[in-house]
PDB file of N, CA and C in Angstrom:
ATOM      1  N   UNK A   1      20.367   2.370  10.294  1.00  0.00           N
ATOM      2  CA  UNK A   1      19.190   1.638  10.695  1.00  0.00           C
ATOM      3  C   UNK A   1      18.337   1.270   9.480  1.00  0.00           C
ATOM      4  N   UNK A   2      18.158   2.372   8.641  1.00  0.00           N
ATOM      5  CA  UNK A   2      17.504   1.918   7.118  1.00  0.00           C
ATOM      6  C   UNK A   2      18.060   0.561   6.636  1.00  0.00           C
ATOM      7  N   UNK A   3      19.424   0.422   6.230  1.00  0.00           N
ATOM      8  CA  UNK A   3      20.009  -0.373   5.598  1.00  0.00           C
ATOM      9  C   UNK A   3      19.667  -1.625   6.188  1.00  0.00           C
ATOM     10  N   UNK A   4      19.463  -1.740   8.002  1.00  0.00           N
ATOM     11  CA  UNK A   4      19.081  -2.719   8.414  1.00  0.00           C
ATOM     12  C   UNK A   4      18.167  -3.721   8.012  1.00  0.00           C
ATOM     13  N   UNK A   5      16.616  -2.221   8.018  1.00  0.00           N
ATOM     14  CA  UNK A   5      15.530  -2.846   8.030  1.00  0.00           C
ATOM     15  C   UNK A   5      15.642  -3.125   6.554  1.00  0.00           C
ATOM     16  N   UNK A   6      16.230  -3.182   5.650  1.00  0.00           N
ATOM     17  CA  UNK A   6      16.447  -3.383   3.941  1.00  0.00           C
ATOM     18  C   UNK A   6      16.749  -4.481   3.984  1.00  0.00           C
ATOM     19  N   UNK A   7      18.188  -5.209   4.868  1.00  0.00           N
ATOM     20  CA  UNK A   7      18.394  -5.997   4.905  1.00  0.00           C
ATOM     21  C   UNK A   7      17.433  -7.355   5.054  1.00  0.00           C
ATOM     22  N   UNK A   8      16.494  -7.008   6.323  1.00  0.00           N
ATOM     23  CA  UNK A   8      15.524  -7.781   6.823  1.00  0.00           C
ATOM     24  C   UNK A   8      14.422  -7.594   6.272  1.00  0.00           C
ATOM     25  N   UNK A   9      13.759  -6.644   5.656  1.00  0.00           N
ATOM     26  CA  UNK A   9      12.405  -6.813   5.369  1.00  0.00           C
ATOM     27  C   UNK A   9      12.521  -6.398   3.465  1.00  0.00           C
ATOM     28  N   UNK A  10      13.475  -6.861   3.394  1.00  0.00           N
ATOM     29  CA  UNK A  10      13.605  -6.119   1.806  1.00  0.00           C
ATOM     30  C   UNK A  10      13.660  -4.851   1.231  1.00  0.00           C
ATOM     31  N   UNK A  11      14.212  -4.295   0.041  1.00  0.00           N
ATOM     32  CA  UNK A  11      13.869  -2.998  -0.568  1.00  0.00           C
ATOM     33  C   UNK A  11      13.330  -3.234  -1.855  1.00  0.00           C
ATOM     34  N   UNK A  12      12.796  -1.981  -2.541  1.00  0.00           N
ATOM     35  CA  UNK A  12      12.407  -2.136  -4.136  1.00  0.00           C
ATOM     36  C   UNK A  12      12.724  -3.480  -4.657  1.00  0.00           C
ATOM     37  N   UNK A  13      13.681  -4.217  -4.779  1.00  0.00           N
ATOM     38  CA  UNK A  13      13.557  -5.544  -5.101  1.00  0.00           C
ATOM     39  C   UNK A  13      12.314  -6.428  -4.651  1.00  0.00           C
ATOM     40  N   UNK A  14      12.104  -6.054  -3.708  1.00  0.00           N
ATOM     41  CA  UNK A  14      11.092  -7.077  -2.960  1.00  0.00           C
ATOM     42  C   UNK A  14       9.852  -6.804  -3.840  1.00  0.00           C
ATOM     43  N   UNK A  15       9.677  -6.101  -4.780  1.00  0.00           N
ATOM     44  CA  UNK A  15       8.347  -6.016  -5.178  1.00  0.00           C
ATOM     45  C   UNK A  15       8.100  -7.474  -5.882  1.00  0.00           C
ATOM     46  N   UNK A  16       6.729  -7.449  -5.353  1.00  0.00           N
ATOM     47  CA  UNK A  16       6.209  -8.684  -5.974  1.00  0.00           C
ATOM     48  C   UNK A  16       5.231  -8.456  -7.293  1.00  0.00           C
ATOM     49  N   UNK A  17       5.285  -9.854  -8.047  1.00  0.00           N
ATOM     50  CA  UNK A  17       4.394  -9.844  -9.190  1.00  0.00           C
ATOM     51  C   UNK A  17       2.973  -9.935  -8.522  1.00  0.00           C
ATOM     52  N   UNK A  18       1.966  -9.093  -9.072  1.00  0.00           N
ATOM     53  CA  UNK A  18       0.732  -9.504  -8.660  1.00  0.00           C
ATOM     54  C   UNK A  18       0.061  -9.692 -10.498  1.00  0.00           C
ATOM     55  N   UNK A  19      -1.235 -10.329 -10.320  1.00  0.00           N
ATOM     56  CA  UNK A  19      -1.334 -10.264 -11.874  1.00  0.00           C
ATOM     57  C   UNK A  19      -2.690  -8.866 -12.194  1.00  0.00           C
ATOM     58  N   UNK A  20      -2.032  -8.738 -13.383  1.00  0.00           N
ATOM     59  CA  UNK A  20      -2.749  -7.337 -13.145  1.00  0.00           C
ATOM     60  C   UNK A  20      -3.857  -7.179 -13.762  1.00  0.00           C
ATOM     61  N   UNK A  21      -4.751  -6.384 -13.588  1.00  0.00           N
ATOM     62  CA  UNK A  21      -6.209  -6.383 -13.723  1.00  0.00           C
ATOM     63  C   UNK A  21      -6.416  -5.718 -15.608  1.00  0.00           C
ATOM     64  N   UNK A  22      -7.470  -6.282 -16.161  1.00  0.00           N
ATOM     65  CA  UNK A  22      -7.584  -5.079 -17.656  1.00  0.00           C
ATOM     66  C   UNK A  22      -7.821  -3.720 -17.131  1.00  0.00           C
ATOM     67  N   UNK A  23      -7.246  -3.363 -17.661  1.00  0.00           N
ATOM     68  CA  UNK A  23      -6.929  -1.367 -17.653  1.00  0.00           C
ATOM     69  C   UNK A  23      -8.044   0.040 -17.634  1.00  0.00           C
ATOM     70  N   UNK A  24      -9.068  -1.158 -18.212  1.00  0.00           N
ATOM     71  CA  UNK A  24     -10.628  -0.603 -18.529  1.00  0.00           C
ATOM     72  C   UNK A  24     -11.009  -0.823 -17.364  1.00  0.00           C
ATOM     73  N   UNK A  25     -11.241  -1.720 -16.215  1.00  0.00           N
ATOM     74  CA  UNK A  25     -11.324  -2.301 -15.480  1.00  0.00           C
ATOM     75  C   UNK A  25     -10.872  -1.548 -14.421  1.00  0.00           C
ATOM     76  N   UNK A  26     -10.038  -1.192 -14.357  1.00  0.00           N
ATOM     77  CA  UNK A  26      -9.283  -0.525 -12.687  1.00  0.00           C
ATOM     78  C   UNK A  26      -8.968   0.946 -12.662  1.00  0.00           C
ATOM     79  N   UNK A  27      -8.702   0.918 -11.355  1.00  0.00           N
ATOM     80  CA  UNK A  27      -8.949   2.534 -10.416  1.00  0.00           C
ATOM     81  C   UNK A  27      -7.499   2.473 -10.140  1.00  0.00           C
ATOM     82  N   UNK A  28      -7.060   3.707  -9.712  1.00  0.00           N
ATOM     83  CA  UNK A  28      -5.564   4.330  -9.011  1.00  0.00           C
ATOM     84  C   UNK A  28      -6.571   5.033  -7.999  1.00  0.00           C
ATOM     85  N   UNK A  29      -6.079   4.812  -6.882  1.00  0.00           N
ATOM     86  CA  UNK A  29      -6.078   5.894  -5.423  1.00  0.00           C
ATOM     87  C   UNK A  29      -5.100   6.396  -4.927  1.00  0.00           C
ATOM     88  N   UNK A  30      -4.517   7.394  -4.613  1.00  0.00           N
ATOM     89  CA  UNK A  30      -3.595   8.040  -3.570  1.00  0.00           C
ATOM     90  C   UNK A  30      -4.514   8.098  -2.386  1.00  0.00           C
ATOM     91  N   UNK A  31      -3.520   6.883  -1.730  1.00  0.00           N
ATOM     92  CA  UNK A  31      -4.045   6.843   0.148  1.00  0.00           C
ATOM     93  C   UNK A  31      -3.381   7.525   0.932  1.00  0.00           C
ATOM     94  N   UNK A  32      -3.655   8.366   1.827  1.00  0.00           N
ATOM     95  CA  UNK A  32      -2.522   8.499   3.089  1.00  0.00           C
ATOM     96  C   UNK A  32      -3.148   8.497   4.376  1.00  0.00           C
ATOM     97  N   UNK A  33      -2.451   7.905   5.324  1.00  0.00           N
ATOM     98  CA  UNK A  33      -2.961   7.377   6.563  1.00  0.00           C
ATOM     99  C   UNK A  33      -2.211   7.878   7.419  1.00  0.00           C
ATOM    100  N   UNK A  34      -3.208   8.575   8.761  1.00  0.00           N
ATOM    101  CA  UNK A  34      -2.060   9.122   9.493  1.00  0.00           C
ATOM    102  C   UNK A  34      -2.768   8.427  10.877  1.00  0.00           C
ATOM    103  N   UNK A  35      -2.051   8.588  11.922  1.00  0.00           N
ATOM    104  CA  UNK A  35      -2.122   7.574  13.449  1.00  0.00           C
ATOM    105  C   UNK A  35      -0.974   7.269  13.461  1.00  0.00           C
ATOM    106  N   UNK A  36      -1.066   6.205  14.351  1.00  0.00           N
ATOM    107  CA  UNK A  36      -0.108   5.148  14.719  1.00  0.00           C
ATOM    108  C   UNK A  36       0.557   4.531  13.547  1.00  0.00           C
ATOM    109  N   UNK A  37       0.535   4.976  12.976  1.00  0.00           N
ATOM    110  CA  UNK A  37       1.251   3.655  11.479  1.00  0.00           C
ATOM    111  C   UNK A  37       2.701   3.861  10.842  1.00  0.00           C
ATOM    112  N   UNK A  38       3.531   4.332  11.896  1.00  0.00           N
ATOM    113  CA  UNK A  38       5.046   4.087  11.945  1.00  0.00           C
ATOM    114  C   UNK A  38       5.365   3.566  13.103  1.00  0.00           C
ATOM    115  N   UNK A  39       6.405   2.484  12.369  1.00  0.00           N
ATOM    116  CA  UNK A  39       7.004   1.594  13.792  1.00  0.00           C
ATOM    117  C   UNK A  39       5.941   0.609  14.081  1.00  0.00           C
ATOM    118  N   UNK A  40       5.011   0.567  13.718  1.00  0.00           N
ATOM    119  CA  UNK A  40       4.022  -0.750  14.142  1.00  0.00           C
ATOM    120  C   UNK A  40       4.277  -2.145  13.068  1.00  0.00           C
ATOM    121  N   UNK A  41       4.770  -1.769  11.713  1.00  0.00           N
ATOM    122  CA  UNK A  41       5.031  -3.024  10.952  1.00  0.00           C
ATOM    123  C   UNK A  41       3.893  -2.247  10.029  1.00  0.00           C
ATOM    124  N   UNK A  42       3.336  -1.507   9.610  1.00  0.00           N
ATOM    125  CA  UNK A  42       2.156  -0.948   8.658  1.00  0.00           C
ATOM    126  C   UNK A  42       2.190  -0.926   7.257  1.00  0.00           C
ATOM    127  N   UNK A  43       3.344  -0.879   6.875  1.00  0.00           N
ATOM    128  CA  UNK A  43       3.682  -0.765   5.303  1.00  0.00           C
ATOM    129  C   UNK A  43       3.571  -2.252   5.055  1.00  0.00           C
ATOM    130  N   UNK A  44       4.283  -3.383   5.761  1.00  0.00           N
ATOM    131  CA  UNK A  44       4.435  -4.858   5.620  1.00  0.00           C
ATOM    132  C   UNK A  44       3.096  -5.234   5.873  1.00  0.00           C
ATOM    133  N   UNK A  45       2.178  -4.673   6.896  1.00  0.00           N
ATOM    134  CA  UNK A  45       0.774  -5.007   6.325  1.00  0.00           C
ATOM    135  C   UNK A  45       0.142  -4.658   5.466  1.00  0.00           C
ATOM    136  N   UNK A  46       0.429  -3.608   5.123  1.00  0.00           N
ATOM    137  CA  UNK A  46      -0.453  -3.109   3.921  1.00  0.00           C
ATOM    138  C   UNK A  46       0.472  -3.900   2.775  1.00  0.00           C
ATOM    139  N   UNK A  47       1.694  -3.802   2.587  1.00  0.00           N
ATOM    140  CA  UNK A  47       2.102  -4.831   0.910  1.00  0.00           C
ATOM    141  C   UNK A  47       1.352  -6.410   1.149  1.00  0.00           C
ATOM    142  N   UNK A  48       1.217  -6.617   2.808  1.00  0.00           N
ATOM    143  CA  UNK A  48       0.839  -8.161   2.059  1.00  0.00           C
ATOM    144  C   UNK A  48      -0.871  -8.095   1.907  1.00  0.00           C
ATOM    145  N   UNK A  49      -1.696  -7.496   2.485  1.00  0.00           N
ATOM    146  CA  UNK A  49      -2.999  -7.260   2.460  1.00  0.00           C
ATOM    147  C   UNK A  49      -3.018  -6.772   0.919  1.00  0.00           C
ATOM    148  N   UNK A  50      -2.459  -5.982  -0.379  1.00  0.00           N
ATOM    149  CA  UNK A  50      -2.684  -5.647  -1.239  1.00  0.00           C
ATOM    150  C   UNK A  50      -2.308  -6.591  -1.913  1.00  0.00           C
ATOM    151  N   UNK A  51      -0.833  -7.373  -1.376  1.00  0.00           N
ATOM    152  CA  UNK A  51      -0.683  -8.319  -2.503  1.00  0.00           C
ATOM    153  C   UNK A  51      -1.779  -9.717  -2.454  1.00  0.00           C
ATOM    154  N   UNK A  52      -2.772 -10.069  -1.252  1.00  0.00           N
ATOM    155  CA  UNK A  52      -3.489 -11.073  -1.257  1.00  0.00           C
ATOM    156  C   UNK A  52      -4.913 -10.645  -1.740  1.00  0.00           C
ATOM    157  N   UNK A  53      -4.883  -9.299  -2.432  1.00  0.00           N
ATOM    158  CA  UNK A  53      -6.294  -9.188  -2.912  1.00  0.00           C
ATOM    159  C   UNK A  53      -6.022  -8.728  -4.389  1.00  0.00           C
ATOM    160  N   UNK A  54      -4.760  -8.528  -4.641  1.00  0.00           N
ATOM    161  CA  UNK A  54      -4.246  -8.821  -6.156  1.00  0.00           C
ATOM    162  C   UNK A  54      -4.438  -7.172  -6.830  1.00  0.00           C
ATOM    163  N   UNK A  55      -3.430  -6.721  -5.503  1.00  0.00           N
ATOM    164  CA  UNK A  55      -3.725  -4.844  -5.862  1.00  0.00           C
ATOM    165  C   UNK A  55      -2.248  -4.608  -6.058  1.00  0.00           C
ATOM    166  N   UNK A  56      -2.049  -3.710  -7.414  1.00  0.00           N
ATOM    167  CA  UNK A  56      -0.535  -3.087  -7.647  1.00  0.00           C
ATOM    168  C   UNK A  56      -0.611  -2.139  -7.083  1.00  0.00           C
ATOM    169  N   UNK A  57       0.845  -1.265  -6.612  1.00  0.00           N
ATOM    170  CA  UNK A  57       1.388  -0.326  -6.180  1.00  0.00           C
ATOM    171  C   UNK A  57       2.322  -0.321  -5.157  1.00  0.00           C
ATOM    172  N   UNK A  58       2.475   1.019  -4.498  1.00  0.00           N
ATOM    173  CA  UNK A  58       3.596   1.077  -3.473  1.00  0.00           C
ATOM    174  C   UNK A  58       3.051   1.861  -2.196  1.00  0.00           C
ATOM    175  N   UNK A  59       3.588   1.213  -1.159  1.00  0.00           N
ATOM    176  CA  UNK A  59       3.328   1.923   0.167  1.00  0.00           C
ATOM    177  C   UNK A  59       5.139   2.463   0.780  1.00  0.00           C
ATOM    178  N   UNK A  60       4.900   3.749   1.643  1.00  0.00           N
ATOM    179  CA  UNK A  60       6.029   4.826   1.597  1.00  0.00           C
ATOM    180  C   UNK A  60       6.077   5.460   2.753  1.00  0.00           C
ATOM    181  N   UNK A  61       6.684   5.348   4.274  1.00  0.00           N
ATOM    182  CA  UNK A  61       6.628   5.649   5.063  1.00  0.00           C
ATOM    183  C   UNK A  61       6.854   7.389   4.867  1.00  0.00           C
ATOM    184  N   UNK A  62       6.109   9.089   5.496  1.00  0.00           N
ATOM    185  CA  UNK A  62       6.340  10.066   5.041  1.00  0.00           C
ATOM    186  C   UNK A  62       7.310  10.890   6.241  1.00  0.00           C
ATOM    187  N   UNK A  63       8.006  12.177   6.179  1.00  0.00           N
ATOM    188  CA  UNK A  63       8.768  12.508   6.882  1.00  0.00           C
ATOM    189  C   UNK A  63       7.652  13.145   8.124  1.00  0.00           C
ATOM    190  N   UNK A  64       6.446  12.975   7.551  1.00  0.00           N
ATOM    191  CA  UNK A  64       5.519  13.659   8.625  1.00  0.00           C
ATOM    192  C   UNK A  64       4.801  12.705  10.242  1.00  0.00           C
ATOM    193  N   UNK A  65       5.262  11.663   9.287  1.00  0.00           N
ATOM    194  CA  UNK A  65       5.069  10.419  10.347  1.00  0.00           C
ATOM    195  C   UNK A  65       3.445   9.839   9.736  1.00  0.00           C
ATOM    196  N   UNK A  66       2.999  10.008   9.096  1.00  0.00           N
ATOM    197  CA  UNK A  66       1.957   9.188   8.148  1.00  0.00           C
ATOM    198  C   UNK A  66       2.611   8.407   7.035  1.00  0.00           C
ATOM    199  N   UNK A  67       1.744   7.734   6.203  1.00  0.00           N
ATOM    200  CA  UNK A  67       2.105   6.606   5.434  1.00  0.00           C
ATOM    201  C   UNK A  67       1.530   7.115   3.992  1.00  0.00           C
ATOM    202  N   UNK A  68       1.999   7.245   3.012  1.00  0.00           N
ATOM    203  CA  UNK A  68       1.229   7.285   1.747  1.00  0.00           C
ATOM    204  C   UNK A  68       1.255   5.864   0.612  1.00  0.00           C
ATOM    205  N   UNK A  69       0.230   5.819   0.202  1.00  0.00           N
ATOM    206  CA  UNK A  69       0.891   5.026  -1.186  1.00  0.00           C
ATOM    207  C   UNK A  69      -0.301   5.174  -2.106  1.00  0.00           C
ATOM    208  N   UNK A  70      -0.052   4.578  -3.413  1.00  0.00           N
ATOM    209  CA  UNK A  70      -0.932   4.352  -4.647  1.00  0.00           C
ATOM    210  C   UNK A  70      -0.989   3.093  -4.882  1.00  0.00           C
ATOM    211  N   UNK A  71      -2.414   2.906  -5.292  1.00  0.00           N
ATOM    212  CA  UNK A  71      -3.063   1.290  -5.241  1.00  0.00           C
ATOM    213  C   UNK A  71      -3.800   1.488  -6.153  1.00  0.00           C
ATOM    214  N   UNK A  72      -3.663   0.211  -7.014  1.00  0.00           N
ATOM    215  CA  UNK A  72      -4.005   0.273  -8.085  1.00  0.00           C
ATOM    216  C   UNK A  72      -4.957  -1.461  -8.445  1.00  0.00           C
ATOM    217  N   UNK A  73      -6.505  -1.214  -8.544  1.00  0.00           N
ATOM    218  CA  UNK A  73      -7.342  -2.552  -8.930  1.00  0.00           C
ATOM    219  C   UNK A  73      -8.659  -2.348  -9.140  1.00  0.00           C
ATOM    220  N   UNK A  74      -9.558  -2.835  -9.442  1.00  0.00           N
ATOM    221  CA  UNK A  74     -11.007  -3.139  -9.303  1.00  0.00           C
ATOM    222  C   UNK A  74     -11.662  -2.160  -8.315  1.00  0.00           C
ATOM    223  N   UNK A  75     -12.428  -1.518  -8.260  1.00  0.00           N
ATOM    224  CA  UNK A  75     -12.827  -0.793  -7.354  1.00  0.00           C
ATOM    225  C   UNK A  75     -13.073  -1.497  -6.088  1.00  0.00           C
ATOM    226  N   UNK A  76     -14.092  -2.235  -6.445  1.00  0.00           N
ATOM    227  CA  UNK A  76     -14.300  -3.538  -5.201  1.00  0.00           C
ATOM    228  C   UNK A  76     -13.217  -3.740  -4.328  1.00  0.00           C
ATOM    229  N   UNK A  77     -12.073  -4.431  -4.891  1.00  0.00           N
ATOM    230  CA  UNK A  77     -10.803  -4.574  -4.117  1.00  0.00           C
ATOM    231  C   UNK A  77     -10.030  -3.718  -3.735  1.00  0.00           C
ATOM    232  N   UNK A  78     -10.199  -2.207  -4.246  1.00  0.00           N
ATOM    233  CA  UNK A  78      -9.638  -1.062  -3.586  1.00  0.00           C
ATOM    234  C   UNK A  78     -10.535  -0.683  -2.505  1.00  0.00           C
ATOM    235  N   UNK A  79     -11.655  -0.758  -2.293  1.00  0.00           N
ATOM    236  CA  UNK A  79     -12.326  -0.290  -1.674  1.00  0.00           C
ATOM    237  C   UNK A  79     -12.689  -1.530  -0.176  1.00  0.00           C
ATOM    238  N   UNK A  80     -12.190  -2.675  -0.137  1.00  0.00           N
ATOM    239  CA  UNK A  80     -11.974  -3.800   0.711  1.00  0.00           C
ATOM    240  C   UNK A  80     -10.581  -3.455   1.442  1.00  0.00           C
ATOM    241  N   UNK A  81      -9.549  -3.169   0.803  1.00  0.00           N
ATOM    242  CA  UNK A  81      -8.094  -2.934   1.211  1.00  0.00           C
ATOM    243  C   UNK A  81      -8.377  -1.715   2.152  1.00  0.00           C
ATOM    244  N   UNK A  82      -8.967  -0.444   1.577  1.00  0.00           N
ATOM    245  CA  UNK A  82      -9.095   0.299   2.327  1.00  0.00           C
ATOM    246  C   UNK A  82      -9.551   0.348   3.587  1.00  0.00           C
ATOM    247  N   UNK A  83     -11.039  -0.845   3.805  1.00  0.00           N
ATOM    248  CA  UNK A  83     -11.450  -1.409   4.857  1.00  0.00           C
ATOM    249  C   UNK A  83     -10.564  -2.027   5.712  1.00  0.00           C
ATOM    250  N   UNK A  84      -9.140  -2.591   5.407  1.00  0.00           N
ATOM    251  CA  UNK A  84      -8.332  -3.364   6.133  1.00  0.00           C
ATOM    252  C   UNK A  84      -8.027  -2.079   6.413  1.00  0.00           C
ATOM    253  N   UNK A  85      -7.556  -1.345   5.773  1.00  0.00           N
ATOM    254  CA  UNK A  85      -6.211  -0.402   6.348  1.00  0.00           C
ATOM    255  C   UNK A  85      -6.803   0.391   7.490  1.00  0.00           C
ATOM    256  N   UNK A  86      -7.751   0.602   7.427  1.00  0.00           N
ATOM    257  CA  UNK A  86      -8.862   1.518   8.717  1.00  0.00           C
ATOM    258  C   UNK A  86      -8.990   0.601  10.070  1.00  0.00           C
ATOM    259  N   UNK A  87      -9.159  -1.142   9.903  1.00  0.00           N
ATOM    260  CA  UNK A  87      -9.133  -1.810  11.004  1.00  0.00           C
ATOM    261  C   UNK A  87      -7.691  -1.924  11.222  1.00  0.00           C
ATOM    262  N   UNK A  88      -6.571  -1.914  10.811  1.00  0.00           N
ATOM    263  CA  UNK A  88      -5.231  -1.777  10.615  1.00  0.00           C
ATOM    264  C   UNK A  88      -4.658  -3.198  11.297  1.00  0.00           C
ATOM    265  N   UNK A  89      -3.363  -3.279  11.563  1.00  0.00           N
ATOM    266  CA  UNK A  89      -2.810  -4.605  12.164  1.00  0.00           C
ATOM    267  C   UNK A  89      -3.070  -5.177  13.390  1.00  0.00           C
ATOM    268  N   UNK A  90      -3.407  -4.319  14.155  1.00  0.00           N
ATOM    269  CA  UNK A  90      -3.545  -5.129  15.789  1.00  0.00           C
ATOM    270  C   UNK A  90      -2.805  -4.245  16.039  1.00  0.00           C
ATOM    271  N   UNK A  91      -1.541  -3.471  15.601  1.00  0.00           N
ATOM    272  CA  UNK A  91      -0.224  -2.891  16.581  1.00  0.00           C
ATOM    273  C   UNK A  91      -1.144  -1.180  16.307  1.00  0.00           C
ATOM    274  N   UNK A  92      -1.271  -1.203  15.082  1.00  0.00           N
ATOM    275  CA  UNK A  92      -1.803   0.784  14.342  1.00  0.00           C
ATOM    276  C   UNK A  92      -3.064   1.046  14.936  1.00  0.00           C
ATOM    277  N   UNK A  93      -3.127   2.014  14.256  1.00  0.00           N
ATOM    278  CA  UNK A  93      -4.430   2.875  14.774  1.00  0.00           C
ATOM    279  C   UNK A  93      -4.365   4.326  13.477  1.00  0.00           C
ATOM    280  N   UNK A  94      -5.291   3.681  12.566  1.00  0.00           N
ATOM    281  CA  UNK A  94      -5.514   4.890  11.790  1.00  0.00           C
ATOM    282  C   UNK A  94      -6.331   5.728  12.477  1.00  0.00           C
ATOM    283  N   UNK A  95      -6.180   6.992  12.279  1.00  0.00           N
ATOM    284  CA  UNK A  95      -6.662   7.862  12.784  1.00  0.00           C
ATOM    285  C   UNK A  95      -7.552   8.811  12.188  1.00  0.00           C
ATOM    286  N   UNK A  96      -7.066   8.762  10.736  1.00  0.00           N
ATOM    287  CA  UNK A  96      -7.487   9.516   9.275  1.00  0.00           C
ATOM    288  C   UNK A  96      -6.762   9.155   8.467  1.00  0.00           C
ATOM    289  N   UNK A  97      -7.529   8.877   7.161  1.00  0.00           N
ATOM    290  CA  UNK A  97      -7.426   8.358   6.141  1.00  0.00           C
ATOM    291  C   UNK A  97      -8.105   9.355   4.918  1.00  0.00           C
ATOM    292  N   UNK A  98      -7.017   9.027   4.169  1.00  0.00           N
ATOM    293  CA  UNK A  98      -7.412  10.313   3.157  1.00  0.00           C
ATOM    294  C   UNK A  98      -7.221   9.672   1.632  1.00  0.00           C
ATOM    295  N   UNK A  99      -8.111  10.298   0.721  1.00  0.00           N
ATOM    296  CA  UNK A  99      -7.570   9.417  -0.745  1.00  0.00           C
ATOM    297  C   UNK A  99      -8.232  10.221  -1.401  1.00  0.00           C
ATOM    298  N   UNK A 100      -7.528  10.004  -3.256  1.00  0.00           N
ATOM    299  CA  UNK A 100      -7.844  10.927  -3.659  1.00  0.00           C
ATOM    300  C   UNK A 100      -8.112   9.589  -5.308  1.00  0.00           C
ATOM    301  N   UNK A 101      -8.305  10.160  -6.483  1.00  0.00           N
ATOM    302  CA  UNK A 101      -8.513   9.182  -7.145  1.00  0.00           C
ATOM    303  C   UNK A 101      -7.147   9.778  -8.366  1.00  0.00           C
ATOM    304  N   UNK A 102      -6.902   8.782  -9.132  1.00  0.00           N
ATOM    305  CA  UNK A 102      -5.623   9.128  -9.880  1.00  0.00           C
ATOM    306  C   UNK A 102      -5.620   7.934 -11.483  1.00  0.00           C
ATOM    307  N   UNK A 103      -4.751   8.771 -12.128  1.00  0.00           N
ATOM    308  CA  UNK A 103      -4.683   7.977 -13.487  1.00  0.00           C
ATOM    309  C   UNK A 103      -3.961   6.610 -13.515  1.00  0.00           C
ATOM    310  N   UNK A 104      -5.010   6.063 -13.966  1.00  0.00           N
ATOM    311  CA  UNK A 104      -4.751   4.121 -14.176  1.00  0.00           C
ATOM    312  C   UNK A 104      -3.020   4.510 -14.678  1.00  0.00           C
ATOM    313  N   UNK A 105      -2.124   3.283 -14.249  1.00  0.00           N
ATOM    314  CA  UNK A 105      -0.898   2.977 -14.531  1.00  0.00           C
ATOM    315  C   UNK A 105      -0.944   1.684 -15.437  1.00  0.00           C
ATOM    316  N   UNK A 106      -0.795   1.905 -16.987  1.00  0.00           N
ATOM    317  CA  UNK A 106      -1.567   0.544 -17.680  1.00  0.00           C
ATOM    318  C   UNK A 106      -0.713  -0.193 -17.425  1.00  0.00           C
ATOM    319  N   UNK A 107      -0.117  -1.677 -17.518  1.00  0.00           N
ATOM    320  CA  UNK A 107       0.286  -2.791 -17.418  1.00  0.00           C
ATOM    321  C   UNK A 107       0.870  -2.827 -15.809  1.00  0.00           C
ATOM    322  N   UNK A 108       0.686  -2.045 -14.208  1.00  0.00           N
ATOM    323  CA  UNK A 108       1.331  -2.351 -13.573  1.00  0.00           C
ATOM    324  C   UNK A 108       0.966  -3.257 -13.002  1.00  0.00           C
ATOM    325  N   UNK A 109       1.905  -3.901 -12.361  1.00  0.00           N
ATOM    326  CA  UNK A 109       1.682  -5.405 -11.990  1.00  0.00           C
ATOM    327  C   UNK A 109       2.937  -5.914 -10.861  1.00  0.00           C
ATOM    328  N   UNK A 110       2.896  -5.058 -10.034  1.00  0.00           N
ATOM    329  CA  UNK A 110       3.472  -5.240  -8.771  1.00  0.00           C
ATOM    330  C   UNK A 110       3.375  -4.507  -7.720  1.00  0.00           C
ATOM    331  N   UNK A 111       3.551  -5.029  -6.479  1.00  0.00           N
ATOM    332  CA  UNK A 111       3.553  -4.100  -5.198  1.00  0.00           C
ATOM    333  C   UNK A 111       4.765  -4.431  -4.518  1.00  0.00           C
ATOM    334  N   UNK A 112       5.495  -2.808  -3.818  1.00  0.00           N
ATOM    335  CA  UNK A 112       6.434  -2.811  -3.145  1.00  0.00           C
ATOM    336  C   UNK A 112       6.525  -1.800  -2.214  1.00  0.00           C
ATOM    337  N   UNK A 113       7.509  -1.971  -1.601  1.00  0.00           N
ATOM    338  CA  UNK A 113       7.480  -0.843  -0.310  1.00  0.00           C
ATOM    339  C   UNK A 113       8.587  -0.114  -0.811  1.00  0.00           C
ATOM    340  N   UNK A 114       8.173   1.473  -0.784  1.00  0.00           N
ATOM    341  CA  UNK A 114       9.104   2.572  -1.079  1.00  0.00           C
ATOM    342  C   UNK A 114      10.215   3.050   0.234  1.00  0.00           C
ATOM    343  N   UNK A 115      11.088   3.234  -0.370  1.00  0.00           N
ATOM    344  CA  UNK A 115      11.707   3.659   0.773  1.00  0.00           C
ATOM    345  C   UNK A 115      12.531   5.914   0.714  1.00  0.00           C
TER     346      UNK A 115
END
């Protein structure tokens, strides 16, 4: 079933270029979100919601049935994304949301979905 959804929704390849912010400039967060946010499409909202506000990193479905990832931008725009991820897609329902703050990744400059 993995290989499926690889097939159809991409793997690690799929990461996209975003352009990346100066280094002085930006924040790392470790997010994790727990609710509804497996099986609703949640990771594919969250890569394209990060990639349209021009945020690097990766989102990672967990064996616990929550979602983790690291996001990496401007505080402003980390802190907007996060606002999406709390109103979530229409299908989720965060329930709790948790983050922690983490060391800038200098030149990264893409987002993808972990598998």
């Amino acid at each position: 079933m993995r290989e499926l959804f690889k097939k159809i929704f991409g793997s690690r390849s799929d990461e996209e270029t975003v352009q990346p912010i100066d280094d002085k400039n930006a924040v790392r967060k470790s997010v994790t979100v727990q609710g509804r946010v497996q099986g609703v499409g949640f990771r594919y909202f969250v890569r394209q919601e990060a990639r349209a506000l021009g945020i690097s990193g990766w989102v990672k479905n967990l064996d616990d049935g929550s979602v983790t990832m690291e996001i990496q931008g401007t505080s402003a725009v980390i802190d907007e994304l996060i606002e999406r991820l709390k109103r979530g897609n229409g299908y989720s329902k965060v329930v709790q949301l948790k983050s922690n703050d983490l060391d800038v990744v200098k030149g990264e400059n893409k987002f993808g979905i972990r598998y």
